[in-house]
Protein backbone atom coordinates (compact mmCIF):
# COMPACT_ATOMS: atom_id res chain seq x y z
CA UNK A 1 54.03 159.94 76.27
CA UNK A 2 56.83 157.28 76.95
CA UNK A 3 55.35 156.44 79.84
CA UNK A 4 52.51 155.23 78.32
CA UNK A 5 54.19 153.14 75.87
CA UNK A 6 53.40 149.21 75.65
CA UNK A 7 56.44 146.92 75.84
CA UNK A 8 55.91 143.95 73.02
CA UNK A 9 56.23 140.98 74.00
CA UNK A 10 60.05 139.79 72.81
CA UNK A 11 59.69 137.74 69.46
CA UNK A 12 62.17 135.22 67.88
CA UNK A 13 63.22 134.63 64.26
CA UNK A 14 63.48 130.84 64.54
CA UNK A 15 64.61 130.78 60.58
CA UNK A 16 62.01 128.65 59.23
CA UNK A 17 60.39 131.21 56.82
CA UNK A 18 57.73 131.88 59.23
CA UNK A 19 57.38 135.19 60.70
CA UNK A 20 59.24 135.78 64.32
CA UNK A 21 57.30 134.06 67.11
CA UNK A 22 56.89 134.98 70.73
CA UNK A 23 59.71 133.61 72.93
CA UNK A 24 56.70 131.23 75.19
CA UNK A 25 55.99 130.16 71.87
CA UNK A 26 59.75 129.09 70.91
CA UNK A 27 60.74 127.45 74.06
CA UNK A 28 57.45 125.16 73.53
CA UNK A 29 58.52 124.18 70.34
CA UNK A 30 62.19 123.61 71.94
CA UNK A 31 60.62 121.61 74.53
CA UNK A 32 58.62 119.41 72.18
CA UNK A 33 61.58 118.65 69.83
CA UNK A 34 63.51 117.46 73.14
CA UNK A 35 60.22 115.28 73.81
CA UNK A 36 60.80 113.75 70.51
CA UNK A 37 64.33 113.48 70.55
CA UNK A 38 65.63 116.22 68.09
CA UNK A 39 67.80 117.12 70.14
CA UNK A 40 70.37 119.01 67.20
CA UNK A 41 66.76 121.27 66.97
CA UNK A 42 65.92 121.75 70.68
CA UNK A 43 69.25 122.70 71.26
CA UNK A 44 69.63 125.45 68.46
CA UNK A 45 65.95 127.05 69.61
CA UNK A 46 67.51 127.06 73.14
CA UNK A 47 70.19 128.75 71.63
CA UNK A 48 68.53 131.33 69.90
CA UNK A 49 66.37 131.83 72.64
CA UNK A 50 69.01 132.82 74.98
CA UNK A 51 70.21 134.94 72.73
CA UNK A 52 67.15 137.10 72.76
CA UNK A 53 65.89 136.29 76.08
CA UNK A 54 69.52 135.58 78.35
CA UNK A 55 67.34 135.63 81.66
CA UNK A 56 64.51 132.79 80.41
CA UNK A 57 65.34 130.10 83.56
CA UNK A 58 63.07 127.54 81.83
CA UNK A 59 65.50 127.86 78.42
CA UNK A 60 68.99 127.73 80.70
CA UNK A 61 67.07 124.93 82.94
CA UNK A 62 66.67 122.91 79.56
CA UNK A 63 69.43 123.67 77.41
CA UNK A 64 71.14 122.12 80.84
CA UNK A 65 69.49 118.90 80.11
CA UNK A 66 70.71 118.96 76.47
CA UNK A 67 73.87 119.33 77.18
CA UNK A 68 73.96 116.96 80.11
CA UNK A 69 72.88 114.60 77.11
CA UNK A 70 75.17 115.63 74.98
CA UNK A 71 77.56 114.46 77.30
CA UNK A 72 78.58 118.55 77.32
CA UNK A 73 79.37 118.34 81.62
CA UNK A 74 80.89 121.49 81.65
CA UNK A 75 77.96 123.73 79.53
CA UNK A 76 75.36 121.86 81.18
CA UNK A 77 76.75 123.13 85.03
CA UNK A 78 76.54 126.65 83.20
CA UNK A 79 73.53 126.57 82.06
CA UNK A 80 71.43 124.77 85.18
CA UNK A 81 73.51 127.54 87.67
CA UNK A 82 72.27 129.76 85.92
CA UNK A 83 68.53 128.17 85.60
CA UNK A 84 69.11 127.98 89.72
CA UNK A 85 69.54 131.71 90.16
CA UNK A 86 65.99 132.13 88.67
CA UNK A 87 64.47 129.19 90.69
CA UNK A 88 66.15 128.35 93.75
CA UNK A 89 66.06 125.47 95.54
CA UNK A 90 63.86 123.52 92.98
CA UNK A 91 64.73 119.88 92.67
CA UNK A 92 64.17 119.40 89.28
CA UNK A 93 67.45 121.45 88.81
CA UNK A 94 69.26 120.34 91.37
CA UNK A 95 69.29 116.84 90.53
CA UNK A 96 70.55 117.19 86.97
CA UNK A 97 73.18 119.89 88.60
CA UNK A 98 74.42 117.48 90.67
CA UNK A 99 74.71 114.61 88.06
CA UNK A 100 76.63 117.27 85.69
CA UNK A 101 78.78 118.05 88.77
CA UNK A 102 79.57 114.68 89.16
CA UNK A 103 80.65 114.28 85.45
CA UNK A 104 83.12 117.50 85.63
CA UNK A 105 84.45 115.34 88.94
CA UNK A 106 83.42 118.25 90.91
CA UNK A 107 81.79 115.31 93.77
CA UNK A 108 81.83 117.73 97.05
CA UNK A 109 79.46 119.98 94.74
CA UNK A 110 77.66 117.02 93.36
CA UNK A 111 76.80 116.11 97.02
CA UNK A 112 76.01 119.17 98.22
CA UNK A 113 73.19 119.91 95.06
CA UNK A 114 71.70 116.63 95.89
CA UNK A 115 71.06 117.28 99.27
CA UNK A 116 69.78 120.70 98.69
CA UNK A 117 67.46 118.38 96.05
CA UNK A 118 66.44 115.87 98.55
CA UNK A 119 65.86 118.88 101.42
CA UNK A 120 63.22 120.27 98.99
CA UNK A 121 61.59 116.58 98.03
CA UNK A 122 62.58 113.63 100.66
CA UNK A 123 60.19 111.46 99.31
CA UNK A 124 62.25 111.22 96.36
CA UNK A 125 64.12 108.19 95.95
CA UNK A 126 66.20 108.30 93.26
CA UNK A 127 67.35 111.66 95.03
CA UNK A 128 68.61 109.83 98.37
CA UNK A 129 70.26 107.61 95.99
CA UNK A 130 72.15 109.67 93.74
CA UNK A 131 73.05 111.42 96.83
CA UNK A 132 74.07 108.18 98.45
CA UNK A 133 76.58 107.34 95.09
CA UNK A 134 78.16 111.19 95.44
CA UNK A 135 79.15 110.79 99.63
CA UNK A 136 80.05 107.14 98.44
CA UNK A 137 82.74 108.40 96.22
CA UNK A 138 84.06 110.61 98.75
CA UNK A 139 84.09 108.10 100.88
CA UNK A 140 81.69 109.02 103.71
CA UNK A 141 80.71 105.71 103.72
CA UNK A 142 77.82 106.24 107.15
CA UNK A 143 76.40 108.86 105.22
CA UNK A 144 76.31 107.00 102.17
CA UNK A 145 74.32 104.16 103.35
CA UNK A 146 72.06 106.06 105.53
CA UNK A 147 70.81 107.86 102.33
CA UNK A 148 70.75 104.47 100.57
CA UNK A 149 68.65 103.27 103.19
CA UNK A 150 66.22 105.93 103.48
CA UNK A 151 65.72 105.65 99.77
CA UNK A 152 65.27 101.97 100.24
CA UNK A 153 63.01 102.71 102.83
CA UNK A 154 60.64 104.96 100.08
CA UNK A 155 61.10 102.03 97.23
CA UNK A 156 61.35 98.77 99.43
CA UNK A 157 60.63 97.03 95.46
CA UNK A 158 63.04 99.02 93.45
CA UNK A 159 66.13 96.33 92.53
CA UNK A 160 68.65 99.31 91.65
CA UNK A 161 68.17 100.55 94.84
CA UNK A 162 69.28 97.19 96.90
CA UNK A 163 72.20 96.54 94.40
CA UNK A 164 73.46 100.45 94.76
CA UNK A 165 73.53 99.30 98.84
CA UNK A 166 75.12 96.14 97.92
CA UNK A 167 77.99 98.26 96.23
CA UNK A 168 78.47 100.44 99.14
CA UNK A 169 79.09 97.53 102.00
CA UNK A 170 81.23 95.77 99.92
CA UNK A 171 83.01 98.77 99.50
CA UNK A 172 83.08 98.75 103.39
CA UNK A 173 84.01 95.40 103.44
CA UNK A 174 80.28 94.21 105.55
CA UNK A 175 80.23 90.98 103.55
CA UNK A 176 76.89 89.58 104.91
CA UNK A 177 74.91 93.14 104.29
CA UNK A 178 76.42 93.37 101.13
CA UNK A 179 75.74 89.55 100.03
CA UNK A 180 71.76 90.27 101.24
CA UNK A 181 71.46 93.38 99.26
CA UNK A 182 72.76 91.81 96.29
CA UNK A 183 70.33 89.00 96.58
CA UNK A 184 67.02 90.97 96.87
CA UNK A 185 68.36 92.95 94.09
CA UNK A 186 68.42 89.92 92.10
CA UNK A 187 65.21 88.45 94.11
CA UNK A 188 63.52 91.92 92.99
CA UNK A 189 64.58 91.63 89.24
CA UNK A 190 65.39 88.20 88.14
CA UNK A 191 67.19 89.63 84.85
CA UNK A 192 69.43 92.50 86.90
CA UNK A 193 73.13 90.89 85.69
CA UNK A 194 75.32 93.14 87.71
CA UNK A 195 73.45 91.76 91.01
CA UNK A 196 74.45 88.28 90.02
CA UNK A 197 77.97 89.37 88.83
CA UNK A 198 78.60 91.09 91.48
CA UNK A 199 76.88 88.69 94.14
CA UNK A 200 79.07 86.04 92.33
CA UNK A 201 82.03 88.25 92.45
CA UNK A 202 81.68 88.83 96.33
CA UNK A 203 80.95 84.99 97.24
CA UNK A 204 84.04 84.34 95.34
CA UNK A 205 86.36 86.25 97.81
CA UNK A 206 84.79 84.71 100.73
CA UNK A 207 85.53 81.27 99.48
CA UNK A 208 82.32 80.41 98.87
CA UNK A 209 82.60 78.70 95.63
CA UNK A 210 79.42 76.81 94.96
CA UNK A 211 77.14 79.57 95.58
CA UNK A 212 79.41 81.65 93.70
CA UNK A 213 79.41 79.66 90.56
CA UNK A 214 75.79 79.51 90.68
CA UNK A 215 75.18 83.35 90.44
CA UNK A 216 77.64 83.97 88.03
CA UNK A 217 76.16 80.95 85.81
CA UNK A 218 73.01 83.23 86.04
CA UNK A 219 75.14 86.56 85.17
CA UNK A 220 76.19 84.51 81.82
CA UNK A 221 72.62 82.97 81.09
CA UNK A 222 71.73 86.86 81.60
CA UNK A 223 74.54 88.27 78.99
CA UNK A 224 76.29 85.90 77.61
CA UNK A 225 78.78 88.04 75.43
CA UNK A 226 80.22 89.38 78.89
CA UNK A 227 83.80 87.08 79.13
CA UNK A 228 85.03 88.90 82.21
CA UNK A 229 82.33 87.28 84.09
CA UNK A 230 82.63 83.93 81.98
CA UNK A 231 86.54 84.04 83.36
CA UNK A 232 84.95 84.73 86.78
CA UNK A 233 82.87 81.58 86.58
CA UNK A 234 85.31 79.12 85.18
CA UNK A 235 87.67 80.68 88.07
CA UNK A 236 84.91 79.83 90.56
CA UNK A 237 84.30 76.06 89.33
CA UNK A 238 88.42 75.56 89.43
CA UNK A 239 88.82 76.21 92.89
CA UNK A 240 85.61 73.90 93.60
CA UNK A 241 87.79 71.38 91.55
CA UNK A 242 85.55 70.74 88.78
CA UNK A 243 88.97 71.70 86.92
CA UNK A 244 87.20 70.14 83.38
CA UNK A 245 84.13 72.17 83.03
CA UNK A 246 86.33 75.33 84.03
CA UNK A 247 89.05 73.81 81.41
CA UNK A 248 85.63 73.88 78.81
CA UNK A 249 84.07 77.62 79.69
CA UNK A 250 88.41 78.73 79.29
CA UNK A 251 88.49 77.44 75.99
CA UNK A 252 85.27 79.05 74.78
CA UNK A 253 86.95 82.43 75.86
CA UNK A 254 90.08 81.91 73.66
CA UNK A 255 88.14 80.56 70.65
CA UNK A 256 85.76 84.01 70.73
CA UNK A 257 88.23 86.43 71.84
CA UNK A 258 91.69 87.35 71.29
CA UNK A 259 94.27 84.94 73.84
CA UNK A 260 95.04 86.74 76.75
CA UNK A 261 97.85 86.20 80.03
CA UNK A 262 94.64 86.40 82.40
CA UNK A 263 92.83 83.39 80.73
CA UNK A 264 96.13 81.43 80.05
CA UNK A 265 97.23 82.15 84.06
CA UNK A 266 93.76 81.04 84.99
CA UNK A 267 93.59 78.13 82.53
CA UNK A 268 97.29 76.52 83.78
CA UNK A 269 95.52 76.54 87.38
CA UNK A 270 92.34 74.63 85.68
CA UNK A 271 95.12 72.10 84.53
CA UNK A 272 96.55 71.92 87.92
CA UNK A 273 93.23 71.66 89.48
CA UNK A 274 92.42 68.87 87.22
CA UNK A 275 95.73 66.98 88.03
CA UNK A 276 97.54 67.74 84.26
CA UNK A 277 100.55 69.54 84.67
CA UNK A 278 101.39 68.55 81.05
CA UNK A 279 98.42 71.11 80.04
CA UNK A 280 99.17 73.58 82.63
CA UNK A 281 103.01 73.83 81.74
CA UNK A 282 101.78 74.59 78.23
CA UNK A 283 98.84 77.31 79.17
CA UNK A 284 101.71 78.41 81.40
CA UNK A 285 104.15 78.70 78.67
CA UNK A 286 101.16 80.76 76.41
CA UNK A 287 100.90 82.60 79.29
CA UNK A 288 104.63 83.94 79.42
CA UNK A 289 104.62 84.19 75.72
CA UNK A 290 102.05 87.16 75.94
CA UNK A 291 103.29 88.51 79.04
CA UNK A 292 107.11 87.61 79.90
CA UNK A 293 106.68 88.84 83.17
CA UNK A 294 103.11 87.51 84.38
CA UNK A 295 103.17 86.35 88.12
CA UNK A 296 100.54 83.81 87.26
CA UNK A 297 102.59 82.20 84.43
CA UNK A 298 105.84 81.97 86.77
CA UNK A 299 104.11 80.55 89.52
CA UNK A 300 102.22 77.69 87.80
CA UNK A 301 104.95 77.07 85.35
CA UNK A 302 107.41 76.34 88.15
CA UNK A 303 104.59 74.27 89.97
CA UNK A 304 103.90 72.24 86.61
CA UNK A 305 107.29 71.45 86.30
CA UNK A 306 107.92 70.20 90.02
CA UNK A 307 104.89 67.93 89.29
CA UNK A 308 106.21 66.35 86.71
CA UNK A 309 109.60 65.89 88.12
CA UNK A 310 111.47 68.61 86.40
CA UNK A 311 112.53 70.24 90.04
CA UNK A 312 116.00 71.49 88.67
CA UNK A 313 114.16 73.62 85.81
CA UNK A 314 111.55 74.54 89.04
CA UNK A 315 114.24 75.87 90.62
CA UNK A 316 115.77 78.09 87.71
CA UNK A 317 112.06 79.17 87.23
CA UNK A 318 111.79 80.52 90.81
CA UNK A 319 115.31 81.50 90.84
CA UNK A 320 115.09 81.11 94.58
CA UNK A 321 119.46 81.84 95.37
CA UNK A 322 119.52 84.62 93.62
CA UNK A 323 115.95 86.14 93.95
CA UNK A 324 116.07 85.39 97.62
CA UNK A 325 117.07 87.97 100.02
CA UNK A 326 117.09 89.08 103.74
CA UNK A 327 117.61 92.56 105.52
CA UNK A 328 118.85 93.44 108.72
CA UNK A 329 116.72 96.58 109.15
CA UNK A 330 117.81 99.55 111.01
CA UNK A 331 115.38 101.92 113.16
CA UNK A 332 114.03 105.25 111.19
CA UNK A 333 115.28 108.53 112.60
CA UNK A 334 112.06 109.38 114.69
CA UNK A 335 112.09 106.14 117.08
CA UNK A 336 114.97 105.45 119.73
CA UNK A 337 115.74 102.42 118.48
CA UNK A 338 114.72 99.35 116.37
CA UNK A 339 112.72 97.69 119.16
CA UNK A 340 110.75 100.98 120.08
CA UNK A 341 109.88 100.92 116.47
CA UNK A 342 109.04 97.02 116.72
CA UNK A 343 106.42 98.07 119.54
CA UNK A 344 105.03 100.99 117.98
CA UNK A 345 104.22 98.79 114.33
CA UNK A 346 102.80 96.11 116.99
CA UNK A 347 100.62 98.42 118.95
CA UNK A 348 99.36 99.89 115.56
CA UNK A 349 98.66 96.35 114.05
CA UNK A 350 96.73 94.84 117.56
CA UNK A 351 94.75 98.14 117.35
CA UNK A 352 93.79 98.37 113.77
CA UNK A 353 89.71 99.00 113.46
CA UNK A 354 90.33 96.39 110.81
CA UNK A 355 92.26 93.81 112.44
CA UNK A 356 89.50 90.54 112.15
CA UNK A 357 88.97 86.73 111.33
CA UNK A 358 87.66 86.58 107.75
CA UNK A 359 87.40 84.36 105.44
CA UNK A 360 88.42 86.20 102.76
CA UNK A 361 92.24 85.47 103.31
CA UNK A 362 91.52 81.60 102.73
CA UNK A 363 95.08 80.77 103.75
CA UNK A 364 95.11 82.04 106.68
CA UNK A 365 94.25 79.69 108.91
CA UNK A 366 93.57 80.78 113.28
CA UNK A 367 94.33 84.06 112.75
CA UNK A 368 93.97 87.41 111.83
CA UNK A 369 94.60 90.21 108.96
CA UNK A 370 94.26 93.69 108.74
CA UNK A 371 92.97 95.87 105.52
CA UNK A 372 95.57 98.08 103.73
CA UNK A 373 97.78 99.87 106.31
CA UNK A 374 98.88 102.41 103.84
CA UNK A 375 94.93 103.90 103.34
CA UNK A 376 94.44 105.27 106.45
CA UNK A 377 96.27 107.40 109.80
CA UNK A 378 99.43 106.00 109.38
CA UNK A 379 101.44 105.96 112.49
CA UNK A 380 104.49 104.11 112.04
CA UNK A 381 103.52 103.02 108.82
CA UNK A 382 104.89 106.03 107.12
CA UNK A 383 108.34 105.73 108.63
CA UNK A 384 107.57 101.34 107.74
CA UNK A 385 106.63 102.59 104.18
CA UNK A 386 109.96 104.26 103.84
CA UNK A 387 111.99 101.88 105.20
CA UNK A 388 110.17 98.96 102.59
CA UNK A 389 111.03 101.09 99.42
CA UNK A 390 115.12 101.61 100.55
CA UNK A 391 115.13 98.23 100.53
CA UNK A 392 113.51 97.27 97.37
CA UNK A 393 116.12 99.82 95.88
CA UNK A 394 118.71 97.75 97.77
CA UNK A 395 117.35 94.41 96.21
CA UNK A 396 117.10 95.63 92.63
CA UNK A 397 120.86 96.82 92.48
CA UNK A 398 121.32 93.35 94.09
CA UNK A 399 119.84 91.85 91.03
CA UNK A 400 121.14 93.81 88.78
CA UNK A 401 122.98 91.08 87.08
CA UNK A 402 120.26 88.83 86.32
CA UNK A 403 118.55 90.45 82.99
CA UNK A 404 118.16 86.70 81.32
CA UNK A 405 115.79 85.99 84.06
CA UNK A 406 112.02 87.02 83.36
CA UNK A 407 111.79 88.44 86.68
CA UNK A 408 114.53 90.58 86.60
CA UNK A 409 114.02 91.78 82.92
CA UNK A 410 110.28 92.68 83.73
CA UNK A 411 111.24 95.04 86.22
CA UNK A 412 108.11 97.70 86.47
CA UNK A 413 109.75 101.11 86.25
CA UNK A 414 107.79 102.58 88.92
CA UNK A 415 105.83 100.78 91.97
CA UNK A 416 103.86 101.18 94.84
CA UNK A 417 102.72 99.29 97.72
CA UNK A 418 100.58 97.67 99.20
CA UNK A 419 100.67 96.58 103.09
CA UNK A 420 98.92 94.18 105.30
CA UNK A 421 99.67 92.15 109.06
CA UNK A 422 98.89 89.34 110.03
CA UNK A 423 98.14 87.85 113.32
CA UNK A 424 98.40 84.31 114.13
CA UNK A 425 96.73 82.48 117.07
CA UNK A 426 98.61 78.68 118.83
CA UNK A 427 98.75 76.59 115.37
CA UNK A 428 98.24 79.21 113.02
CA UNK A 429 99.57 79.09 109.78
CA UNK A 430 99.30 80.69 106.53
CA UNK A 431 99.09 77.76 103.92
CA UNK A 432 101.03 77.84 100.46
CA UNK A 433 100.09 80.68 98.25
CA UNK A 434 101.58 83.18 95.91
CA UNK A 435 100.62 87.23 95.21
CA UNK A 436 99.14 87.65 91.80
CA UNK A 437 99.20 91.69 92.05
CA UNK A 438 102.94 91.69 92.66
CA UNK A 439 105.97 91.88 91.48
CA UNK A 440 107.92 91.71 94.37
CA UNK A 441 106.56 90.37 97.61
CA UNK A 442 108.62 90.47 101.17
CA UNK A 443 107.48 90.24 104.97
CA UNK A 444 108.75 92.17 107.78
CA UNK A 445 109.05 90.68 111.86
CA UNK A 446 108.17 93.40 114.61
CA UNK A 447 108.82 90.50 117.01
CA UNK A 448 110.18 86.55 117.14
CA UNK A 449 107.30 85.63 120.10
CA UNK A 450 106.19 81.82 119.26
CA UNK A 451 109.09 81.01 116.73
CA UNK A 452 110.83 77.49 116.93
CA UNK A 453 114.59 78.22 117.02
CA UNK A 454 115.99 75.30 115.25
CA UNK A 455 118.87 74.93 112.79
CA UNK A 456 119.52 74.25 108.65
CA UNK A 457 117.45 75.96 106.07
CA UNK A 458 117.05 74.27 103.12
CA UNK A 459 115.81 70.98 101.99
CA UNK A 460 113.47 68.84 100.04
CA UNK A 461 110.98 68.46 102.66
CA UNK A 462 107.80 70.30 104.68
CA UNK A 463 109.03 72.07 107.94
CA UNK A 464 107.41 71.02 110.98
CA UNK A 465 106.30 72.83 113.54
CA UNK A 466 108.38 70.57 115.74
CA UNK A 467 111.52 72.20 114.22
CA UNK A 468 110.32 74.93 112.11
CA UNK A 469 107.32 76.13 114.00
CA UNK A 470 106.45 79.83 112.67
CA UNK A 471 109.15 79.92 110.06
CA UNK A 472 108.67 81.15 106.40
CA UNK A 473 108.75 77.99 103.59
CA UNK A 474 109.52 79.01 100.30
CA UNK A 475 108.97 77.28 97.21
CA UNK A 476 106.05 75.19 97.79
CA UNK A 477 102.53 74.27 95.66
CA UNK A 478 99.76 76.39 96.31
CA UNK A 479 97.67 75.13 98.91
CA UNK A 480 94.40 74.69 96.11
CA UNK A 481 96.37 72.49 93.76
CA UNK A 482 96.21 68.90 94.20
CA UNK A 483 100.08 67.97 94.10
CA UNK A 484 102.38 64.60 94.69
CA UNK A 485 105.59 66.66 94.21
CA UNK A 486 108.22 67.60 96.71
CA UNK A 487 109.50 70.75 95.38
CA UNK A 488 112.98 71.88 96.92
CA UNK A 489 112.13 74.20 99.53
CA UNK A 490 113.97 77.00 101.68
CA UNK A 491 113.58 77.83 105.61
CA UNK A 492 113.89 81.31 106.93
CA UNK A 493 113.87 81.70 110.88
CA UNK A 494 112.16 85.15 111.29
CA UNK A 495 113.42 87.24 114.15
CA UNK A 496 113.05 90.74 114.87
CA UNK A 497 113.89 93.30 112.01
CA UNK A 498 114.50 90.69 109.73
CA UNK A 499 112.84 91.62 106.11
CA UNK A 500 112.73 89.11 103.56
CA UNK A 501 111.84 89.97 99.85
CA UNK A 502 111.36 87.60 97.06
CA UNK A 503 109.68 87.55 93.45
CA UNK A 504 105.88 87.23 94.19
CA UNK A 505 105.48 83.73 91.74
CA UNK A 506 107.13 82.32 95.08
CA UNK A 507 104.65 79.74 96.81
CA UNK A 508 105.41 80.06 100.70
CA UNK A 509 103.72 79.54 103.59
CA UNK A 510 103.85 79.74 107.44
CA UNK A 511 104.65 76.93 109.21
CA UNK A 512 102.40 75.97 112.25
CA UNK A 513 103.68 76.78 115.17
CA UNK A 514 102.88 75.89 119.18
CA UNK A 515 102.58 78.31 122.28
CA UNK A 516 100.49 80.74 124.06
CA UNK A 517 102.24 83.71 121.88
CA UNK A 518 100.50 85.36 119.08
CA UNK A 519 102.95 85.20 116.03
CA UNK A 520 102.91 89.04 114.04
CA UNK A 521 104.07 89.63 110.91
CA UNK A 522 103.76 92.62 108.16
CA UNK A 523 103.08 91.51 104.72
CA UNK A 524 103.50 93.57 101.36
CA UNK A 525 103.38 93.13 97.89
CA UNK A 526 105.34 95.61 95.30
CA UNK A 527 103.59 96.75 92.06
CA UNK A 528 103.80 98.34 89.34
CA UNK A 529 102.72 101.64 89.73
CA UNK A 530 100.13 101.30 87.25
């Protein structure tokens, strides 16, 4: 009778010769060739088993893991769903679900399989921390370290664990939490290079030099082929002023690897650092040959060439009467008029979460900076944004005429921004310095409160902030060069609504000023868009 009819067991023709083998039997084999690191074999016995056994969740679980090896994101999310419909909830498909997730870019999902993961085994580490890395990418930064830190908190003596918290608060911009985890990374694991790099890295925006150049001299003792963070240590020594051992590690670079702008920019500063403007004109000049348009390469050029006396060919470097331009800016549509929109950009600036003291803007000197204004809830930044970008259309059909010039005929096509204020206490001042990122630089005055009104503009020397107190000084030697010169230099009384643009190889500075008034301005830099 049917109904007493035995089902065999389903058998598989694996095509060696031998005769067909139960399907346990197969995915044992499968497995064992994946222990041994056939993985051509283990996947084709996956395959085969699938095709005779479609519902096998140990089969879809591993031919997940083959493809996630494979580097095959978008098979490998199959396959594991699949494996999850047969075994929900188990962690040892979750987690590999959630790294293929991550590779397809799919990061919400990542997130959410890794939590499901760590729900079923919390006293997983690597699980808090993988999902720590997916809410990091998305940007829930609390989240993020809280799962760093409870993974931490299972592995107190895992190094990867410290550094992947190091990565997060310097992503949040907590300096000192991110400089600690980066050093008990490296105190951990002696040999973990991207703790030093980056520990280097991070010391290096906060001006800390010396400490810097000491982890990154352990980063290249660790990997010594790595020239991005040999550039990052000659960088460091330079702006200690040990301009002739940076000047050494620079010249290493070019005689392994092909020249490039970066290391010429960043070799001309060496030269500056190191008080030879002779060498610096001509890293300068390398510079511009492989990139016409470099920022780097204007700015020390021009600064070479002032110190060595050459101040008219300074001046028809920086091209500062025709590059040079002001705006009388009108109110945008939405505000009543240009002074409600003055006070709105103010109130925004004064109560920006990231409005601080840090020493990561080195010239800025008593007084304050924000973070990017353009990342977050924008307020009046939007209509700001809009108003920035008319005028940089204005300014490029006012330069239309100048294609000889580098600046000019290195236009990027396309360009974006980036936005910043500044907040200055009695005597602050922003000392000389230049934008490397841009192309265009400008500043923008919601107000004219502490600003010495005084007459003239030009001249060869420093404003003072008997005269000049809180005006902009254009043309000047950046602030960590060593420099006898006296550069021709321009004066530009802010007041409010006034935006001034200019090429972003300009040296300026702030001139100090006096009085109980905070002086505000808002900073930008125009890039290319790529």
């Amino acid at each position: 009778m049917a109904g007493n009819k035995k089902h065999k067991p389903k058998t598989i023709d694996i095509g060696d010769g031998r005769d067909p083998m139960p399907v346990a039997a197969a995915f044992d084999q499968a497995l064992a060739c994946h222990r041994d690191g056939d993985i051509q074999q283990a996947h084709a016995l996956c395959r085969k088993i699938i095709s005779a056994a479609p519902d096998h969740a140990g089969t879809r679980h591993l031919l997940g893991l083959i493809d996630l090896d494979r580097g095959h994101f978008e098979e490998a999310v199959s396959s594991l769903k699949q494996a999850l419909k047969k075994q929900p909830g188990d962690p040892e498909i979750l987690s590999p679900l959630g790294l293929a997730q991550a590779q397809t870019g799919r990061m919400k999902d990542a997130a959410g399989s890794f939590a499901a993961a760590v729900e079923a085994a919390p006293g997983n580490a690597m699980l808090q921390s993988n999902l720590g890395a997916a809410l990091q990418e998305l940007g829930h930064l609390d989240e993020a370290e809280a799962a760093y830190r409870q993974a931490i908190g299972i592995e107190p003596g895992n190094a990867e664990l410290h550094f992947n918290l190091g990565t997060l608060l310097a992503r949040a911009r907590d300096t000192d939490g991110a400089r600690t985890a980066y050093g008990r990374a490296a105190e951990l694991d002696p040999h973990h290079f991207r703790a030093f790099k980056n520990l280097g890295g991070l010391l290096m925006k906060n001006a800390d030099f010396e400490n810097a150049a000491a982890a990154l001299q352990t980063a290249v003792d660790l990997t010594p082929d790595d020239m991005e963070t040999r550039i990052d240590l000659a960088t460091a020594l330079a702006r200690q002023g040990k301009g002739a051992r940076a000047i050494g590690i620079y010249r290493e670079i070019l005689a392994l690897t092909s020249p490039s702008a970066k290391v010429l920019g960043e070799l001309a500063f060496a030269h500056m650092s190191d008080r030879d403007p002779e060498a610096a004109l001509e890293a300068a000049e390398r510079c511009l040959a492989l990139s016409p348009g470099s920022t780097q390469g204007m700015a020390f050029k021009a600064m070479a060439l002032n110190e060595l006396g050459r101040q008219d060919e300074a001046q028809e470097v920086l091209g500062l009467d025709r590059f040079l331009h002001c705006f009388e800016t009108e109110a945008p549509a939405a505000h009543d008029s240009l002074d409600a929109f003055n006070r709105a950009l103010i109130r925004h600036i004064e109560t920006h979460p990231t409005l601080r003291y840090s020493s990561t803007n080195r010239s800025l000197s008593d007084g304050r900076g924000t973070d990017e204004l353009l990342d977050r809830a924008q307020g009046p930044f939007a209509d700001f944004e809009r108003l920035v970008l008319a005028a940089v259309k204005r300014y490029r059909a006012a330069i239309a005429d100048g294609r000889e010039h580098p600046f000019t005929a290195h236009q990027p096509d396309s360009v974006r921004l980036s936005v910043w204020a500044n907040v200055m206490d009695e005597r602050g001042f922003h000392d000389v310095h230049f934008h490397p990122p841009g192309w265009l630089s400008g500043v923008y005055y919601p107000s004219a409160d502490g600003i010495m009104d005084a007459g003239g503009g030009d001249g060869d020397g420093r404003g003072n902030e008997h005269e000049h107190g809180g005006w902009l000084e254009l043309g000047g030697t950046y602030y960590m060069v060593p420099s006898e010169a006296k550069p021709k230099l321009r004066h530009v009384q802010p007041r409010p609504g006034l935006m001034v643009l200019f090429p972003s190889y300009t040296g300026h500075r702030t001139i100090p000023f006096q009085g109980q008034a905070k002086r505000i301005s808002i900073a930008f830099d125009v890039m290319p868009a790529d």
